[in-house]
Protein backbone atom coordinates (compact mmCIF):
# COMPACT_ATOMS: atom_id res chain seq x y z
CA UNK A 1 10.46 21.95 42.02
CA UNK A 2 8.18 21.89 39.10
CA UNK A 3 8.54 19.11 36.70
CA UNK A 4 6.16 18.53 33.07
CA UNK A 5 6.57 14.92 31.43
CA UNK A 6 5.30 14.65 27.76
CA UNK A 7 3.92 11.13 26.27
CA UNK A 8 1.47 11.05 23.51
CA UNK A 9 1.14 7.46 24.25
CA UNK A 10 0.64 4.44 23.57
CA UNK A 11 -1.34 2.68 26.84
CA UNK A 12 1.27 0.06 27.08
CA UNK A 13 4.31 2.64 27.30
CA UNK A 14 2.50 4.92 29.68
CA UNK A 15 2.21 1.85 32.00
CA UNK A 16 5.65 1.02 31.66
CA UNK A 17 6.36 5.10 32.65
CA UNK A 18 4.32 4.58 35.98
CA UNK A 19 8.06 3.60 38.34
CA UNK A 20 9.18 6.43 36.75
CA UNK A 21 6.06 8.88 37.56
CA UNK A 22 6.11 7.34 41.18
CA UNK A 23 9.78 7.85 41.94
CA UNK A 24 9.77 11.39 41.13
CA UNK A 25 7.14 12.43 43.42
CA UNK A 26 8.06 10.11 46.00
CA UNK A 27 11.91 11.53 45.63
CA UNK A 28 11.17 15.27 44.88
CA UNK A 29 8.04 16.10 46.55
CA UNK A 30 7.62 18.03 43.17
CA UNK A 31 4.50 19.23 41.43
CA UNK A 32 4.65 16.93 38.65
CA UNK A 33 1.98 17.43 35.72
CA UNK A 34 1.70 15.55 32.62
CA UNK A 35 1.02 16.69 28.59
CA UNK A 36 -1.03 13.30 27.19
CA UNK A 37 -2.56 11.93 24.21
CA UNK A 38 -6.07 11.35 24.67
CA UNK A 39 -6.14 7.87 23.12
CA UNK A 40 -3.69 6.96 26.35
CA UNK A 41 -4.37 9.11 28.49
CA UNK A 42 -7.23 5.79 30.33
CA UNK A 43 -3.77 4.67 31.99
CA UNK A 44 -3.40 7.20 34.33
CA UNK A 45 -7.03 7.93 35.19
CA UNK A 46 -6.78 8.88 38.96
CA UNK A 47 -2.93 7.96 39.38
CA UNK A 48 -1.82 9.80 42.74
CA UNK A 49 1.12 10.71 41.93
CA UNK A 50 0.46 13.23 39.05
CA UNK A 51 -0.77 16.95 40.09
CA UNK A 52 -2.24 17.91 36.38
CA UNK A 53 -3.18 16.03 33.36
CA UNK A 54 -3.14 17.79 30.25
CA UNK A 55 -5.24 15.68 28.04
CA UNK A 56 -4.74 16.67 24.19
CA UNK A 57 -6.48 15.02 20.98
CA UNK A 58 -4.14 12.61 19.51
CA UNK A 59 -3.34 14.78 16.16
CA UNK A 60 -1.43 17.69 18.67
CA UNK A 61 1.42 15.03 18.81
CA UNK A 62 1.60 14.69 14.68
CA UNK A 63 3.68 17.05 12.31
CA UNK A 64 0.06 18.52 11.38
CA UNK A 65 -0.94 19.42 14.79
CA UNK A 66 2.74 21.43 15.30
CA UNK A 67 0.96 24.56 16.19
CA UNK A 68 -1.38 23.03 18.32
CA UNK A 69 0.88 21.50 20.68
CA UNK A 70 3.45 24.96 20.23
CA UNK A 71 0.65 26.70 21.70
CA UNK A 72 0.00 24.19 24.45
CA UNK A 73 3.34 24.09 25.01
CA UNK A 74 4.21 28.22 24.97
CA UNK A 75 1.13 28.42 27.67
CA UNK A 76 3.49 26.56 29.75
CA UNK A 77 6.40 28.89 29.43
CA UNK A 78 8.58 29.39 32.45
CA UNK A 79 6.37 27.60 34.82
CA UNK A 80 8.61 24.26 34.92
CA UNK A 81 12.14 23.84 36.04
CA UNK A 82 12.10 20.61 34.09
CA UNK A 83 10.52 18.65 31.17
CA UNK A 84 10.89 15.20 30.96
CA UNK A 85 10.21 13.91 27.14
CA UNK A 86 9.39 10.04 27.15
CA UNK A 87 8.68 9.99 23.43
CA UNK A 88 12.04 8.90 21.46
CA UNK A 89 11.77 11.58 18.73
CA UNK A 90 13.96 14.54 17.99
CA UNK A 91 10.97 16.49 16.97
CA UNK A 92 9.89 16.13 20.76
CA UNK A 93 12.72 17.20 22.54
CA UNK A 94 12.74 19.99 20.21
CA UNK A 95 9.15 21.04 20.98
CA UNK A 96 9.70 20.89 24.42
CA UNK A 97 12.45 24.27 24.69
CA UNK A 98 9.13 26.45 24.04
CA UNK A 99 8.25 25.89 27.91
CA UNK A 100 11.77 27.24 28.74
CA UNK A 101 13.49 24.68 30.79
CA UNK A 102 15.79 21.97 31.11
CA UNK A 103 15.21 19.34 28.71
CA UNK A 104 15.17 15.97 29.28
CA UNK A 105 15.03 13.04 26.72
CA UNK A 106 16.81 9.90 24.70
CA UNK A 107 18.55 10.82 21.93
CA UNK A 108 19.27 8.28 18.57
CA UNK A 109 20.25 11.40 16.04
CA UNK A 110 22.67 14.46 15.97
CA UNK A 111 19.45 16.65 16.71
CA UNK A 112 18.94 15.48 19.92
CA UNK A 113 22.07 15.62 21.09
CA UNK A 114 22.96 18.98 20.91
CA UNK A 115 19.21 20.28 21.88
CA UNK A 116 19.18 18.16 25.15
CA UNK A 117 20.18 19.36 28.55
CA UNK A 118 20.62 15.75 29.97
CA UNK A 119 20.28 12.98 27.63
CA UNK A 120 19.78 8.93 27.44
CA UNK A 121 21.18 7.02 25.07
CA UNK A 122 18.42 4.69 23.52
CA UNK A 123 20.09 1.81 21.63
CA UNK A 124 19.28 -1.72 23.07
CA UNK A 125 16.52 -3.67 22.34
CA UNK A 126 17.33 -6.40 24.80
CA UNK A 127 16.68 -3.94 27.80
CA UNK A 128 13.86 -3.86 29.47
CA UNK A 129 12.19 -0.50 28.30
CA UNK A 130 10.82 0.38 31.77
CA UNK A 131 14.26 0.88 32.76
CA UNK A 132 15.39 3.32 29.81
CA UNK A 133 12.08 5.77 31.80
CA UNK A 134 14.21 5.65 34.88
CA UNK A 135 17.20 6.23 33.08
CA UNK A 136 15.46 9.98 32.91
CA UNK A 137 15.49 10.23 36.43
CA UNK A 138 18.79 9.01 37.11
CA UNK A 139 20.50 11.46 34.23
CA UNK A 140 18.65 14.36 35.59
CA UNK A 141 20.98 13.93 39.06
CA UNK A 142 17.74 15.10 40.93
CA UNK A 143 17.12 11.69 42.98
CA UNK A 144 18.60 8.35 42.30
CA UNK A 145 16.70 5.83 40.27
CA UNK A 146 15.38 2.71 41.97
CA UNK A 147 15.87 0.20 39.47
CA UNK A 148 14.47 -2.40 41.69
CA UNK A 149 11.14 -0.74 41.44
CA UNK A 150 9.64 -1.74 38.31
CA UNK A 151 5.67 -2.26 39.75
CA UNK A 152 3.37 -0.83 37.19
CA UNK A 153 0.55 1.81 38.71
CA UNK A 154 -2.80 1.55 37.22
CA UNK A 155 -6.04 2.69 39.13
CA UNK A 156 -8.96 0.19 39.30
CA UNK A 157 -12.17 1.83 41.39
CA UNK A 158 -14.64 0.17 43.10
CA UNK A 159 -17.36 0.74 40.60
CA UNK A 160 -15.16 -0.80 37.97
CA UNK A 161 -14.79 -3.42 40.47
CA UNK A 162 -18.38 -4.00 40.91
CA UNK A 163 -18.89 -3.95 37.18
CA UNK A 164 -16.83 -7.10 36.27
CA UNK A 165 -18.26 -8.73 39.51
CA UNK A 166 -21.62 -8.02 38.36
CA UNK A 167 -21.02 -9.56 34.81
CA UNK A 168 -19.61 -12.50 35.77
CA UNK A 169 -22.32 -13.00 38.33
CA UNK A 170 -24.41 -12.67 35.89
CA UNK A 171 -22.80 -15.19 33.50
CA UNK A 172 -22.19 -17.66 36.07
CA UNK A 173 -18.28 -17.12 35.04
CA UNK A 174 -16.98 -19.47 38.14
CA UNK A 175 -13.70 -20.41 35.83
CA UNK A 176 -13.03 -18.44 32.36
CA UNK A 177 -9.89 -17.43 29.78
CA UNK A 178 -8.93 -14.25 28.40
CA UNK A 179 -7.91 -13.93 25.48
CA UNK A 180 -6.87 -10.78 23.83
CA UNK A 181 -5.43 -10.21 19.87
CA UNK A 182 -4.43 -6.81 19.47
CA UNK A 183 -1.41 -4.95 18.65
CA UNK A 184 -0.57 -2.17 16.48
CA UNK A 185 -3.71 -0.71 16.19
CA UNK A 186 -3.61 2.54 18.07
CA UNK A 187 -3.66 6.41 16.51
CA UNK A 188 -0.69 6.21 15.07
CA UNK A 189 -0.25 2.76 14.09
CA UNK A 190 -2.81 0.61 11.90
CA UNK A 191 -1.08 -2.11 10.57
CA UNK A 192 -1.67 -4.84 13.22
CA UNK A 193 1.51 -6.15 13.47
CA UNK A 194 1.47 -7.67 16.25
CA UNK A 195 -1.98 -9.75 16.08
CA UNK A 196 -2.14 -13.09 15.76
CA UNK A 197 -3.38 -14.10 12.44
CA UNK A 198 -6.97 -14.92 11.97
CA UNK A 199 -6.45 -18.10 11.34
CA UNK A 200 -4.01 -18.86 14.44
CA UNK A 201 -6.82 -17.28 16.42
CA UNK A 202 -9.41 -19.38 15.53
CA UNK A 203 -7.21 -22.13 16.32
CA UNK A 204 -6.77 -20.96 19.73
CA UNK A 205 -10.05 -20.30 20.36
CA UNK A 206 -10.60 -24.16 19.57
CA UNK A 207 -8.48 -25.69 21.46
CA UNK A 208 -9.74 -23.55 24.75
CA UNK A 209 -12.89 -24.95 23.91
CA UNK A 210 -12.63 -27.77 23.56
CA UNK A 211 -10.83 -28.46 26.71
CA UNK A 212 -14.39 -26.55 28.02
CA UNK A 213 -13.31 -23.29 29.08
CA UNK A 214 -15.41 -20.23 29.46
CA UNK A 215 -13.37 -17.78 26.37
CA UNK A 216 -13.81 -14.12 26.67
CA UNK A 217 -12.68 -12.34 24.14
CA UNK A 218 -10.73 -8.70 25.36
CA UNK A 219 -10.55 -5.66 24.05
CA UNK A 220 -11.47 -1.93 22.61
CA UNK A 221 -13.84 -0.96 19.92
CA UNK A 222 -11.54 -1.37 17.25
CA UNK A 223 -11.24 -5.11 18.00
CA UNK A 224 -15.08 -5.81 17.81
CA UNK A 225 -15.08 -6.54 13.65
CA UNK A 226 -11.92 -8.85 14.01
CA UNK A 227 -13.51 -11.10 16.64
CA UNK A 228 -16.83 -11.13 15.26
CA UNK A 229 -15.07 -13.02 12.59
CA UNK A 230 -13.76 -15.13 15.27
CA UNK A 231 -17.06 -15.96 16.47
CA UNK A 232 -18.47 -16.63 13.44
CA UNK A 233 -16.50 -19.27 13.18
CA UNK A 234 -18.28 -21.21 16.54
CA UNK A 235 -22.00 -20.18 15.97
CA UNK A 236 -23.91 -20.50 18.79
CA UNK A 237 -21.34 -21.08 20.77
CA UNK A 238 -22.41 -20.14 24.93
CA UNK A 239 -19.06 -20.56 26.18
CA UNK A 240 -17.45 -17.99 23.89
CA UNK A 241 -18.35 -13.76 24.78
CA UNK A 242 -17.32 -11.28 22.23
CA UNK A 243 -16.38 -8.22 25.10
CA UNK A 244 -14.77 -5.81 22.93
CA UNK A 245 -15.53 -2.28 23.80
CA UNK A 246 -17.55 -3.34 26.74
CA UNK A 247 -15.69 -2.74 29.52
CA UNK A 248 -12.68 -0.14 30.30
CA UNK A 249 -9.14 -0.38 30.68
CA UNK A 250 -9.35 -0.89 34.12
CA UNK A 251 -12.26 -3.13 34.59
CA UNK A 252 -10.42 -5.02 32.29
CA UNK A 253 -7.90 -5.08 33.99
CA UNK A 254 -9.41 -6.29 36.97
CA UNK A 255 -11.21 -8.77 34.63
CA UNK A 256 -7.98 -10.48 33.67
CA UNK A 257 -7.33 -10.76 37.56
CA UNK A 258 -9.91 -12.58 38.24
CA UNK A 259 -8.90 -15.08 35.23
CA UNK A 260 -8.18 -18.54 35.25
CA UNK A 261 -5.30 -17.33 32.62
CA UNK A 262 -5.06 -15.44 30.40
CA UNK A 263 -4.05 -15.13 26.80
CA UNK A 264 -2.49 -11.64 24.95
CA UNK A 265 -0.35 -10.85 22.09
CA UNK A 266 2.16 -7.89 22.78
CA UNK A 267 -0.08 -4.64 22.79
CA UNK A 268 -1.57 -2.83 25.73
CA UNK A 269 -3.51 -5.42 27.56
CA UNK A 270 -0.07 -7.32 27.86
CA UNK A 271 0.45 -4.75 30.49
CA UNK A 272 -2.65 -4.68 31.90
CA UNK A 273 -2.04 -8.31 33.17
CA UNK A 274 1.05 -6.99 34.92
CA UNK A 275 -1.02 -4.81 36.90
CA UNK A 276 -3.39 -7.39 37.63
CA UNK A 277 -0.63 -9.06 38.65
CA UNK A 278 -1.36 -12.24 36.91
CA UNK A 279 2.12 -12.87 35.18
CA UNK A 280 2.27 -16.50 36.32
CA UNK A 281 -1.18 -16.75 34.55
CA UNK A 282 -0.66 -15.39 31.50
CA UNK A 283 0.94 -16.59 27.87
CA UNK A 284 2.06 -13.84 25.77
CA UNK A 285 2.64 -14.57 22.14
CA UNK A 286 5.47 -12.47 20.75
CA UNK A 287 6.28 -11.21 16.55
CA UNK A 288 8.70 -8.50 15.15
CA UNK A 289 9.05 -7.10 19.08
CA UNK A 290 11.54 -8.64 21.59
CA UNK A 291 9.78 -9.75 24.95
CA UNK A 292 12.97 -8.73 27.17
CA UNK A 293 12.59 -5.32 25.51
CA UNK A 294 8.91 -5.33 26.37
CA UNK A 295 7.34 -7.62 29.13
């Protein structure tokens, strides 16, 4: 059996897909390959249980890059027995009939339903979203879904490893916070909706330090500006490092494990302190999204 799954992303929904990824190949023995956005695509670097990545810019997966991924897509054509959509759009599920096999997907609109071979309904917000992904598998009738395993895979080498060690060697970090304010900053989101405001921040960052913990500040590139501001607002400051950008998403991961505790706002790095498995060590702070749905 031959199975494709299509996700342009974000990082903290592909880590949320990883029970599903693992039960199929542990269930089907299949050759199971992936189509990705590359924005996302860090979350599955090395992940065991995928065969192929196709790695795509992140503008295939937009109404203006419709021919790119229909020629991605047509290159496929009648080498899958299945497809697997995990995006919740119409436009998706239709897309994926130019590889020529069964279709599987959610549907919320009279589109989807009728161009679906096995469908999901997605309509609660108070279910966990990692087990709408298994949903898939059960629907499909080709294994049963273990709803009991809900362990998120994500890859951390050794040189990552020896990265983080290395830094907080080098930092004498014997005891240290993370603390992470992203959300809704992604390719095809830029509205920040779920950060903490500036302000709130800065009163966070206070109160850590002043009960004298070590505050490292989390993230990507994008983040660097916004906690530059933070910083600015503790000059000189030796207990407070502005990381954004300097490590990846799985030395950061592995950063967060080695935390004290660790502080995040619903966005990707959320779930990267699931896979570190440091949920009794970690405060989330939640806004317009619903935690049951999410975390």
């Amino acid at each position: 059996m031959k199975i494709l799954l299509i996700k342009r992303g974000a990082i903290g929904d592909l880590l949320l897909a990883t029970p599903l990824i693992r039960q199929l190949k542990q269930n089907l023995n299949c050759q199971l390959d992936i189509i990705v956005g590359e924005s996302a695509s860090a979350a599955l670097i090395a992940n065991p249980y995928l065969d192929k990545q196709f790695i795509f810019p992140d503008e295939f997966f937009t109404l203006r890059g419709i021919a790119n991924l229909g020629r991605v897509l047509l290159n496929l054509r009648k080498q899958y027995d299945y497809v697997f959509v995990l995006d919740k759009h119409w436009y998706f599920n239709c897309m994926a009939h130019l590889v020529g096999a069964k279709v599987i997907g959610y549907t919320r609109d009279m589109i989807s339903n009728v161009v679906l071979y096995k469908k999901v309904v997605y309509n609660d917000v108070n279910r966990y979203h990692g087990l709408y992904y298994l949903d898939l598998l059960e629907v499909s009738k080709t294994a049963r879904a273990n709803y009991d395993d809900l362990s998120l895979d994500l890859i951390v080498s050794t040189t990552d490893k020896l990265a983080v060690e290395e830094f907080i060697f080098q930092n004498k970090l014997t005891n240290y916070v993370v603390l992470v304010n992203s959300g809704g900053n992604n390719s095809y989101e830029q509205d920040g909706l779920r950060m903490l405001p500036i302000s709130k921040m800065i009163e966070l960052v206070k109160l850590l330090l002043e009960q004298g913990n070590k505050v490292l500040l989390l993230g990507a590139k994008v983040d660097l500006i916004h906690y530059q501001k933070v910083c600015g607002s503790f000059p000189d400051n030796h207990n407070l490092y502005n990381l954004a950008g300097k490590f990846n998403l799985a030395a950061s991961s592995y950063l967060i494990r080695r935390a004290a505790h660790f502080y995040t706002t619903d966005c990707g790095a959320m779930h990267l302190g699931v896979t570190a498995g440091a949920l009794d060590r970690m405060t989330a702070f939640f806004g317009p999204s619903n935690p049951a749905h999410i975390l």
